[in-house]
C-alpha atoms as a PDB file:
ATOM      1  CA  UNK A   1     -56.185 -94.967 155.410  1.00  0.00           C
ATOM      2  CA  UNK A   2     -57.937 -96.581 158.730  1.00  0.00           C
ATOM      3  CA  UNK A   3     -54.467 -97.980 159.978  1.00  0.00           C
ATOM      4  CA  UNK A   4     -52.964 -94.899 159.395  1.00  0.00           C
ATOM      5  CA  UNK A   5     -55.793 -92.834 161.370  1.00  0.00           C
ATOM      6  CA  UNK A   6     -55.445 -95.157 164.356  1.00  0.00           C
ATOM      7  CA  UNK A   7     -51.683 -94.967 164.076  1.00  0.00           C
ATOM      8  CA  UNK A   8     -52.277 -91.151 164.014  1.00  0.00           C
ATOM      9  CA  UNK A   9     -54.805 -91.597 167.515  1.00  0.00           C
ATOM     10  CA  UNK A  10     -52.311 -93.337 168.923  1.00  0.00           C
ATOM     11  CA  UNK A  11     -49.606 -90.829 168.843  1.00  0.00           C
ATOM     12  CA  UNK A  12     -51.910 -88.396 170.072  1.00  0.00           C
ATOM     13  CA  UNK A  13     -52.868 -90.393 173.009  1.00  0.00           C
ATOM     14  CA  UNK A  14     -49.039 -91.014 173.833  1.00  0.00           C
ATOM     15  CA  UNK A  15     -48.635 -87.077 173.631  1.00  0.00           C
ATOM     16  CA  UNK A  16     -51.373 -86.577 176.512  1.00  0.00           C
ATOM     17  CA  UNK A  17     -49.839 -89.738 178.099  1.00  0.00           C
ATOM     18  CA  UNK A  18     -46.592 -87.568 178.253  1.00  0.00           C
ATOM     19  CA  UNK A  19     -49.014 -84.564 179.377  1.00  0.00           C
ATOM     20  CA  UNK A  20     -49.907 -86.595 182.429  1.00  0.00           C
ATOM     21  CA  UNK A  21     -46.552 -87.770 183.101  1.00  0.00           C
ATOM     22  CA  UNK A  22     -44.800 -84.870 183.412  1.00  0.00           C
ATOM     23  CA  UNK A  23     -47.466 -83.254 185.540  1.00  0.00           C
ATOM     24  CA  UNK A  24     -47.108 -86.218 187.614  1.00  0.00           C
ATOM     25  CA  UNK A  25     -43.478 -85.831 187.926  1.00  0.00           C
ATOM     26  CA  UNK A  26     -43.482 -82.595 189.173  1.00  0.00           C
ATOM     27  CA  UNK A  27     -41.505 -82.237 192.369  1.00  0.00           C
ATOM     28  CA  UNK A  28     -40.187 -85.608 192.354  1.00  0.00           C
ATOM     29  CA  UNK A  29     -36.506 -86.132 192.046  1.00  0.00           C
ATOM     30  CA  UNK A  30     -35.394 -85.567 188.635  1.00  0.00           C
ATOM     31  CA  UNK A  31     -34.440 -88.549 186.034  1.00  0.00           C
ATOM     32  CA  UNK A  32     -30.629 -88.349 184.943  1.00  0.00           C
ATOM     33  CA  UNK A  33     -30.361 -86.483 181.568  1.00  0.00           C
ATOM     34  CA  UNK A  34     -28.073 -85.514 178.855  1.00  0.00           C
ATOM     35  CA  UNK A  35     -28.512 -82.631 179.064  1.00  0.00           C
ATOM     36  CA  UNK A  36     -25.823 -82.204 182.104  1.00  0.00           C
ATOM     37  CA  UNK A  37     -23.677 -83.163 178.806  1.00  0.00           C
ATOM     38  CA  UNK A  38     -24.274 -80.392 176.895  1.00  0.00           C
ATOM     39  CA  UNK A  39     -22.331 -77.368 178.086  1.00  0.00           C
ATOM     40  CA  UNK A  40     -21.513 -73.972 177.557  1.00  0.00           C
ATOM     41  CA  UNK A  41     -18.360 -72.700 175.398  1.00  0.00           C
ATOM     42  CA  UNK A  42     -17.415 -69.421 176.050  1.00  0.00           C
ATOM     43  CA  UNK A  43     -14.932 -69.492 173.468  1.00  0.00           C
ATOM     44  CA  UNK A  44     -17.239 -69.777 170.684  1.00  0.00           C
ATOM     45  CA  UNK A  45     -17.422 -66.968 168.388  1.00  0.00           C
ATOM     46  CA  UNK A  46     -20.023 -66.109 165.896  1.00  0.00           C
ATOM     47  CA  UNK A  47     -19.891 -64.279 162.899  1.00  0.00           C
ATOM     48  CA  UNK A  48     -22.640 -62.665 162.584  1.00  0.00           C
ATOM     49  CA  UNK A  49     -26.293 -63.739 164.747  1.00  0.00           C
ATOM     50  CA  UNK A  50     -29.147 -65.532 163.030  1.00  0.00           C
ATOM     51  CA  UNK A  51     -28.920 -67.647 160.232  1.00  0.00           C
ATOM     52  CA  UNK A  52     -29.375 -67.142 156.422  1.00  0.00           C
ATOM     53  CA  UNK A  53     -32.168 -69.983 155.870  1.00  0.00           C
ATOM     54  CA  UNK A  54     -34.461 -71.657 157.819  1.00  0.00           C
ATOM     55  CA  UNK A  55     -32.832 -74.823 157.411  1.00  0.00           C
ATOM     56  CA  UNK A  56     -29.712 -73.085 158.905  1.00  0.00           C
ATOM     57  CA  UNK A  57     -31.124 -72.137 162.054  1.00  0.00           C
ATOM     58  CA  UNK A  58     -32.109 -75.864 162.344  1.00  0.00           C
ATOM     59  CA  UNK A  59     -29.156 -78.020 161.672  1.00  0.00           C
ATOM     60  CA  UNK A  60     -27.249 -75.411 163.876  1.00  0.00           C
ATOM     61  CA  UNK A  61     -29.587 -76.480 166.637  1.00  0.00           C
ATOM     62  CA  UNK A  62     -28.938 -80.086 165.903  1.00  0.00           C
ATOM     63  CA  UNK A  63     -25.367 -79.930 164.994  1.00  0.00           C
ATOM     64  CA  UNK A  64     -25.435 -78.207 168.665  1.00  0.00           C
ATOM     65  CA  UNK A  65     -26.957 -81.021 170.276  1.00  0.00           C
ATOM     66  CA  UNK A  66     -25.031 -83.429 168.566  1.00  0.00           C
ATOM     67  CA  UNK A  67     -21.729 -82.028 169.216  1.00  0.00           C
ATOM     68  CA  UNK A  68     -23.177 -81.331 173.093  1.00  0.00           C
ATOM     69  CA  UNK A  69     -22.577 -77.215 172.087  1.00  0.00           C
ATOM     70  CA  UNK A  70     -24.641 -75.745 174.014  1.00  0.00           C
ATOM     71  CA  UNK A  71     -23.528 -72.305 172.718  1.00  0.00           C
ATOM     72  CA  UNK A  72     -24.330 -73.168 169.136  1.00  0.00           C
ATOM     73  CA  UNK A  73     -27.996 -74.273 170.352  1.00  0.00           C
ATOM     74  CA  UNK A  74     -28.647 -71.196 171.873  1.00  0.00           C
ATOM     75  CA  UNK A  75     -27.586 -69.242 168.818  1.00  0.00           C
ATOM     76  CA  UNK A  76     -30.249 -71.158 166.666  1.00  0.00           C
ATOM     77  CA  UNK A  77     -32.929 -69.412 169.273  1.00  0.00           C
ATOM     78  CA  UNK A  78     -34.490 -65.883 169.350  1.00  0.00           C
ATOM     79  CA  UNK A  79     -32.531 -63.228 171.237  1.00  0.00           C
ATOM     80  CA  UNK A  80     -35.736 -61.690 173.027  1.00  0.00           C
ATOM     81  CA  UNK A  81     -37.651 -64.625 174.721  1.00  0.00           C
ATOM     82  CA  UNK A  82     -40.825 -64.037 176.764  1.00  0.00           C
ATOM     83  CA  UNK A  83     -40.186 -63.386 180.701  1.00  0.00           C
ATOM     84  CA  UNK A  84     -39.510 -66.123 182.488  1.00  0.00           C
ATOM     85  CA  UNK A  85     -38.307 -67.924 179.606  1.00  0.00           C
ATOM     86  CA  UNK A  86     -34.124 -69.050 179.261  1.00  0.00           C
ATOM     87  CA  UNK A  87     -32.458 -70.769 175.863  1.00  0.00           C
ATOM     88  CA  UNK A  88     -31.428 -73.364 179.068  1.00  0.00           C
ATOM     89  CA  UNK A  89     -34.705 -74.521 179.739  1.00  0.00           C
ATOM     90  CA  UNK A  90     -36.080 -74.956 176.342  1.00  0.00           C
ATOM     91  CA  UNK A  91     -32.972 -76.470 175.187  1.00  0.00           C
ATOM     92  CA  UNK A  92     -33.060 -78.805 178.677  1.00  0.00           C
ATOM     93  CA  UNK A  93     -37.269 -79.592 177.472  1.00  0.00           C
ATOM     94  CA  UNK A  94     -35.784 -80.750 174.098  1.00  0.00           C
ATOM     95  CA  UNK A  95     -33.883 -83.112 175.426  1.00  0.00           C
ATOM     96  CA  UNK A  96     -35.484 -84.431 178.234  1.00  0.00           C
ATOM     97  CA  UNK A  97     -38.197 -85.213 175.657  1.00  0.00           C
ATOM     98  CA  UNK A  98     -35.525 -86.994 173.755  1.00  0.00           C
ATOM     99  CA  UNK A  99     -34.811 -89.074 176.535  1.00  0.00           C
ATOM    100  CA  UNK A 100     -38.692 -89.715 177.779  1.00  0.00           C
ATOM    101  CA  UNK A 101     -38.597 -91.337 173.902  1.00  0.00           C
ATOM    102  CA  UNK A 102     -35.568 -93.479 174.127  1.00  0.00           C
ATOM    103  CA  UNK A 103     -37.157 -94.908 177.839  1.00  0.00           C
ATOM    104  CA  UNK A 104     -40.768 -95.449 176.577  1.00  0.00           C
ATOM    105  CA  UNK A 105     -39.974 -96.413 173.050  1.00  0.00           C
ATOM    106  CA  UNK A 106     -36.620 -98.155 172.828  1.00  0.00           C
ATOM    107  CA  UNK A 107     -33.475 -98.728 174.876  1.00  0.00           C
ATOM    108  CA  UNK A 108     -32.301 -95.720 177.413  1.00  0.00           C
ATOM    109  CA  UNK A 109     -30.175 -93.361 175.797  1.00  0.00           C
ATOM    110  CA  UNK A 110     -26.499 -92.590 176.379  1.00  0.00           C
ATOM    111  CA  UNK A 111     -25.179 -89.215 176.773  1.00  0.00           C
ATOM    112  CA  UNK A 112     -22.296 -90.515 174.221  1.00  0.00           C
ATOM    113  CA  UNK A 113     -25.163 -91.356 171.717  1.00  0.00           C
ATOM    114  CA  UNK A 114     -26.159 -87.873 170.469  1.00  0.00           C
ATOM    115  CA  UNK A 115     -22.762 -88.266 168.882  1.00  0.00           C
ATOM    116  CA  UNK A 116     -24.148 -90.428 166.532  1.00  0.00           C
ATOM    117  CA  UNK A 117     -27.076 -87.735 165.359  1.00  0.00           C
ATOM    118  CA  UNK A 118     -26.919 -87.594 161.305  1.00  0.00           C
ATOM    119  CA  UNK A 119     -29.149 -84.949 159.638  1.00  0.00           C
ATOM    120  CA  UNK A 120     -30.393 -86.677 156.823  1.00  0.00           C
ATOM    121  CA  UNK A 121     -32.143 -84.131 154.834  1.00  0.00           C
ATOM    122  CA  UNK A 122     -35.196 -82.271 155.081  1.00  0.00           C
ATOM    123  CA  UNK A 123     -38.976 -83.231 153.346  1.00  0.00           C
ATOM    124  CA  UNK A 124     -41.211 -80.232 152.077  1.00  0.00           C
ATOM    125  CA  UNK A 125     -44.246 -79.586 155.026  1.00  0.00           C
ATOM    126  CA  UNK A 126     -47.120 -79.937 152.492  1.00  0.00           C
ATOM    127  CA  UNK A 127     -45.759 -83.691 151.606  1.00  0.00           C
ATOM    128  CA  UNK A 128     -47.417 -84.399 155.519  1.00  0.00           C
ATOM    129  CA  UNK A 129     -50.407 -82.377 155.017  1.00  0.00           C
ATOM    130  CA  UNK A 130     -51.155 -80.411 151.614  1.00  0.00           C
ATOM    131  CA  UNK A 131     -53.331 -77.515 154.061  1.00  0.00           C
ATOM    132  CA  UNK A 132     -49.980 -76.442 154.981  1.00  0.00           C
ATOM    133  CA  UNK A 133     -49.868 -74.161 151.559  1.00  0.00           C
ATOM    134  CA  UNK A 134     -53.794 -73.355 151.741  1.00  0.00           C
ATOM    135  CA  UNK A 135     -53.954 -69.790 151.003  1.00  0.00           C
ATOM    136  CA  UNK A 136     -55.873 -70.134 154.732  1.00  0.00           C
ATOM    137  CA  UNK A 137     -52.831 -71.400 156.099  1.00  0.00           C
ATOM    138  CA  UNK A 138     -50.548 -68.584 154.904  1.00  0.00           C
ATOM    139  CA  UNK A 139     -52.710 -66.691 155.887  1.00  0.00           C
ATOM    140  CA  UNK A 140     -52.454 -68.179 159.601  1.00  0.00           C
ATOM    141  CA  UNK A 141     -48.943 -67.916 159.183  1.00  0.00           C
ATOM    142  CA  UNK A 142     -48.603 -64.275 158.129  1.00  0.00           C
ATOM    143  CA  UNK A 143     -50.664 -63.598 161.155  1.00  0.00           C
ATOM    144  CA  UNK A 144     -48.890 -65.334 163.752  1.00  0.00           C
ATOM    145  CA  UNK A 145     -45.691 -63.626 161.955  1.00  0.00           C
ATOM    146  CA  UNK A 146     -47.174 -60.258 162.976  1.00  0.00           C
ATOM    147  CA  UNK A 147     -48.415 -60.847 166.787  1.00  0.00           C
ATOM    148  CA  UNK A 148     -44.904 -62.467 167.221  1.00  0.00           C
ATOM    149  CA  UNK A 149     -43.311 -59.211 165.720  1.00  0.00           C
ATOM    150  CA  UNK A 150     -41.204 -61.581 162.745  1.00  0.00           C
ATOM    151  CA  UNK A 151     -41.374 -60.655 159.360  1.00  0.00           C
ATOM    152  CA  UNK A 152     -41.798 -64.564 158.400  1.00  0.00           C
ATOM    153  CA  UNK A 153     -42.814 -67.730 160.109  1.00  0.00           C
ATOM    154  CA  UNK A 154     -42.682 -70.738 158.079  1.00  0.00           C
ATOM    155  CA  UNK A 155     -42.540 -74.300 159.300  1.00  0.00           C
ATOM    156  CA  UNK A 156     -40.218 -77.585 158.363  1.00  0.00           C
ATOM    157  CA  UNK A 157     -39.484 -80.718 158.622  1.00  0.00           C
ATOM    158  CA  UNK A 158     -36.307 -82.178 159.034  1.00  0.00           C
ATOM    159  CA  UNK A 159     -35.025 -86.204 158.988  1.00  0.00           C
ATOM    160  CA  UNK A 160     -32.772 -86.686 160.880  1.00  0.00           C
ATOM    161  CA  UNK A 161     -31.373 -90.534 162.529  1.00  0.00           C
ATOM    162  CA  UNK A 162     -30.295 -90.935 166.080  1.00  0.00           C
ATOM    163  CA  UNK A 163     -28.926 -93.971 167.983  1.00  0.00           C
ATOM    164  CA  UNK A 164     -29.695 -95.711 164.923  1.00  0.00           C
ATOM    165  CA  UNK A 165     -33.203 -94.706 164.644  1.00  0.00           C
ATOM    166  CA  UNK A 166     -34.862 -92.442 162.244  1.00  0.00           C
ATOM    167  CA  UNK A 167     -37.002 -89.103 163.515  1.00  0.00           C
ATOM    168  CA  UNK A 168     -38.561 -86.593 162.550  1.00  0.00           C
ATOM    169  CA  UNK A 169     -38.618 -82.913 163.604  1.00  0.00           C
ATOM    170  CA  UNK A 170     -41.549 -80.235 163.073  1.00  0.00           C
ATOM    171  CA  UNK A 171     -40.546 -76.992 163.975  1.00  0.00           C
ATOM    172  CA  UNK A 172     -41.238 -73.529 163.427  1.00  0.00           C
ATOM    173  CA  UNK A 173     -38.914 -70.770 161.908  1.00  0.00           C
ATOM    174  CA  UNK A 174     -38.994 -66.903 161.974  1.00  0.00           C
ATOM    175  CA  UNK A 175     -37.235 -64.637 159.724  1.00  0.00           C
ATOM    176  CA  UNK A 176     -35.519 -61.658 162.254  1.00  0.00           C
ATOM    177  CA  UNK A 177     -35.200 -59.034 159.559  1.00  0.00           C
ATOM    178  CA  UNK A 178     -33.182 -61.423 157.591  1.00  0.00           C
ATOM    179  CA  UNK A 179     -31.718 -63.646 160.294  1.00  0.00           C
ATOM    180  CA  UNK A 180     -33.508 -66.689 160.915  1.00  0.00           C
ATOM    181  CA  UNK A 181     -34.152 -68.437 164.314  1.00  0.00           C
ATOM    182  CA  UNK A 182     -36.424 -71.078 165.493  1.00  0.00           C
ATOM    183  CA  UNK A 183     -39.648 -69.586 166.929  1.00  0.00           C
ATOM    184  CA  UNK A 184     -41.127 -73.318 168.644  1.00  0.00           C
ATOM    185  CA  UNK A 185     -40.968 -76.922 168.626  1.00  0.00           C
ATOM    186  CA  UNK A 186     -43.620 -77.970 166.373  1.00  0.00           C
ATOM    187  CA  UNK A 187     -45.784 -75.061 165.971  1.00  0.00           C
ATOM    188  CA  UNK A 188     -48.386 -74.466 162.618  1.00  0.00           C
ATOM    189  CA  UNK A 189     -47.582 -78.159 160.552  1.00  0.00           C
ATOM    190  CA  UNK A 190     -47.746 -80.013 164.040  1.00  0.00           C
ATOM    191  CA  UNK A 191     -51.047 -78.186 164.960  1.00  0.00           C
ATOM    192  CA  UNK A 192     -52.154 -79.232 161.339  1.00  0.00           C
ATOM    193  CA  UNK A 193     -51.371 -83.299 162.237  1.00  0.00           C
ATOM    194  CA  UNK A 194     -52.933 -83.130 165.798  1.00  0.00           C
ATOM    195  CA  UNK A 195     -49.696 -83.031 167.719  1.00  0.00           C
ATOM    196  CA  UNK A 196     -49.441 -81.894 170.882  1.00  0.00           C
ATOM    197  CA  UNK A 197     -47.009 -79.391 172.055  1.00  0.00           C
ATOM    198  CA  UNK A 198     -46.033 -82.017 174.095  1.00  0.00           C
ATOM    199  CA  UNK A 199     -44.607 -84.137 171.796  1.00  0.00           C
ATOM    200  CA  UNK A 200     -42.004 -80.981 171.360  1.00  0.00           C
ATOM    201  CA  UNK A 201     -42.140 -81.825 167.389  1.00  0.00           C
ATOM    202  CA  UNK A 202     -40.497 -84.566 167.751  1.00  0.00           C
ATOM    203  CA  UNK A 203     -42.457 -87.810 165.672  1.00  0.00           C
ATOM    204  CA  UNK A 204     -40.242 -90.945 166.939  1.00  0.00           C
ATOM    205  CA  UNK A 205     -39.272 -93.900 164.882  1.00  0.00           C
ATOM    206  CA  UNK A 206     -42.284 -95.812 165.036  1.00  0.00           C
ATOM    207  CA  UNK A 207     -44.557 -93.639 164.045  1.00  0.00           C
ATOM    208  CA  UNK A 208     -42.291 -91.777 161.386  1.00  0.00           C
ATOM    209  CA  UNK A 209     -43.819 -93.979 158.265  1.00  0.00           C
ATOM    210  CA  UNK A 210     -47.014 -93.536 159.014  1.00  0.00           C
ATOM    211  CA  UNK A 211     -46.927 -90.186 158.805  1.00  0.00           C
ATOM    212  CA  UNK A 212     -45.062 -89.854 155.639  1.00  0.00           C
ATOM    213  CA  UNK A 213     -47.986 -93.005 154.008  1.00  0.00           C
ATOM    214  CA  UNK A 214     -47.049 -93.524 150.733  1.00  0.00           C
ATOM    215  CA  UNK A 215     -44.579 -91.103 150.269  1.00  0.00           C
ATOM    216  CA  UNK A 216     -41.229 -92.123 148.666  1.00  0.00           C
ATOM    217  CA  UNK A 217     -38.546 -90.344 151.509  1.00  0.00           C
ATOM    218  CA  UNK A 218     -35.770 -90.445 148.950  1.00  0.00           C
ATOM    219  CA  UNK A 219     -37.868 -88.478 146.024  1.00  0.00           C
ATOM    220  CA  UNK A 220     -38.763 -85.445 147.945  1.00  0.00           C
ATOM    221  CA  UNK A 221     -35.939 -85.225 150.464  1.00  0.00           C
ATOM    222  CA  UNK A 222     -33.868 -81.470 149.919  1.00  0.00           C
ATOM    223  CA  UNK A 223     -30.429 -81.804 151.647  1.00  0.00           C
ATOM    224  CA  UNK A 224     -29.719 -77.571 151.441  1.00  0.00           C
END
């Protein structure tokens, strides 16, 4: 239980390490991404907007990202975003924080990699914390639903393995009158495990089995 605490404080301390790093950043020249990669398809048609799960909403995202559709990502995101805010910049944040992971944490990532992305299934959110399904929690949840104007939030966790690597993704989900969209990266389960916004979410491959502990993956994996 020690280990896995200090595990946990040092993930934290790489999230305000990012913090600091991309403050520091700021008006520099801009590192080469992927996300040039990912472009728009004018072509592509939906049939109808939202998705009918959460889970939908999120492997459309990452079926998006792996097939470099940017279209399809934007789809998987609310229609009415706060001022200021585009689907191109939280989409470009996504992946730049992919990429700040693949530099810091492994080799550097090639655009032709995200080609490889394999959704592996998705884990229930109280398996990484049981206070996810407090009744305070829902509560927390049913009130976030109403200042955000949804008629559900819900968070989940996804597996998913990448360059050859296995992550995992936290991320919050809203119910649009019966379509569903992601609301935020990370959100109520990654406020629960003391992850910073940051960290977009997104637990990296060395860190991944501490978080799960003793879990067994395989037993409480749902592929939907």
């Amino acid at each position: 239980m020690l280990r896995r605490k200090i595990k946990w404080l040092v993930f934290i301390i790489v999230g305000l390490f990012l913090l600091g790093a991309c403050s520091a950043n700021e008006g520099n020249q801009p590192v080469e991404s992927v996300s040039s990669d990912v472009e728009e398809d004018t072509e592509y048609i939906t049939e109808e907007a939202g998705f009918h799960s959460p889970e939908a909403a999120v492997i459309a995202y990452l079926e998006g990202l792996r097939d470099s559709d940017l279209s399809r990502m934007i789809e998987a995101l609310p229609d009415d975003l706060p001022v200021g805010i585009y689907d191109e910049e939280i989409i470009e944040n996504f992946i730049a924080h992919l990429n700040w992971l693949f530099e810091h944490f492994g080799s550097p990532l090639n655009p032709s990699e995200f080609q490889s992305l394999e959704i592996l299934g998705f884990i229930p959110p109280e398996v990484l914390d049981e206070r996810y399904a407090s009744e305070l929690n829902k509560e927390n949840l049913a009130n976030q639903a109403e200042r955000l104007g949804v008629e559900q939030l819900l968070s989940r966790v996804v597996i998913f393995e990448l360059g050859g690597e296995k992550y995992m993704l936290v991320i919050d989900v809203a119910d649009f009158g019966g379509e569903w969209r992601i609301a935020q990266f990370g959100g109520n389960l990654s406020m629960l495990l003391f992850i910073t916004p940051q960290m977009q979410g997104i637990i990296p491959p060395e860190f991944v089995d501490e978080f799960l502990g003793e879990v067994d993956l395989e037993s409480v994996m749902i592929f939907p």
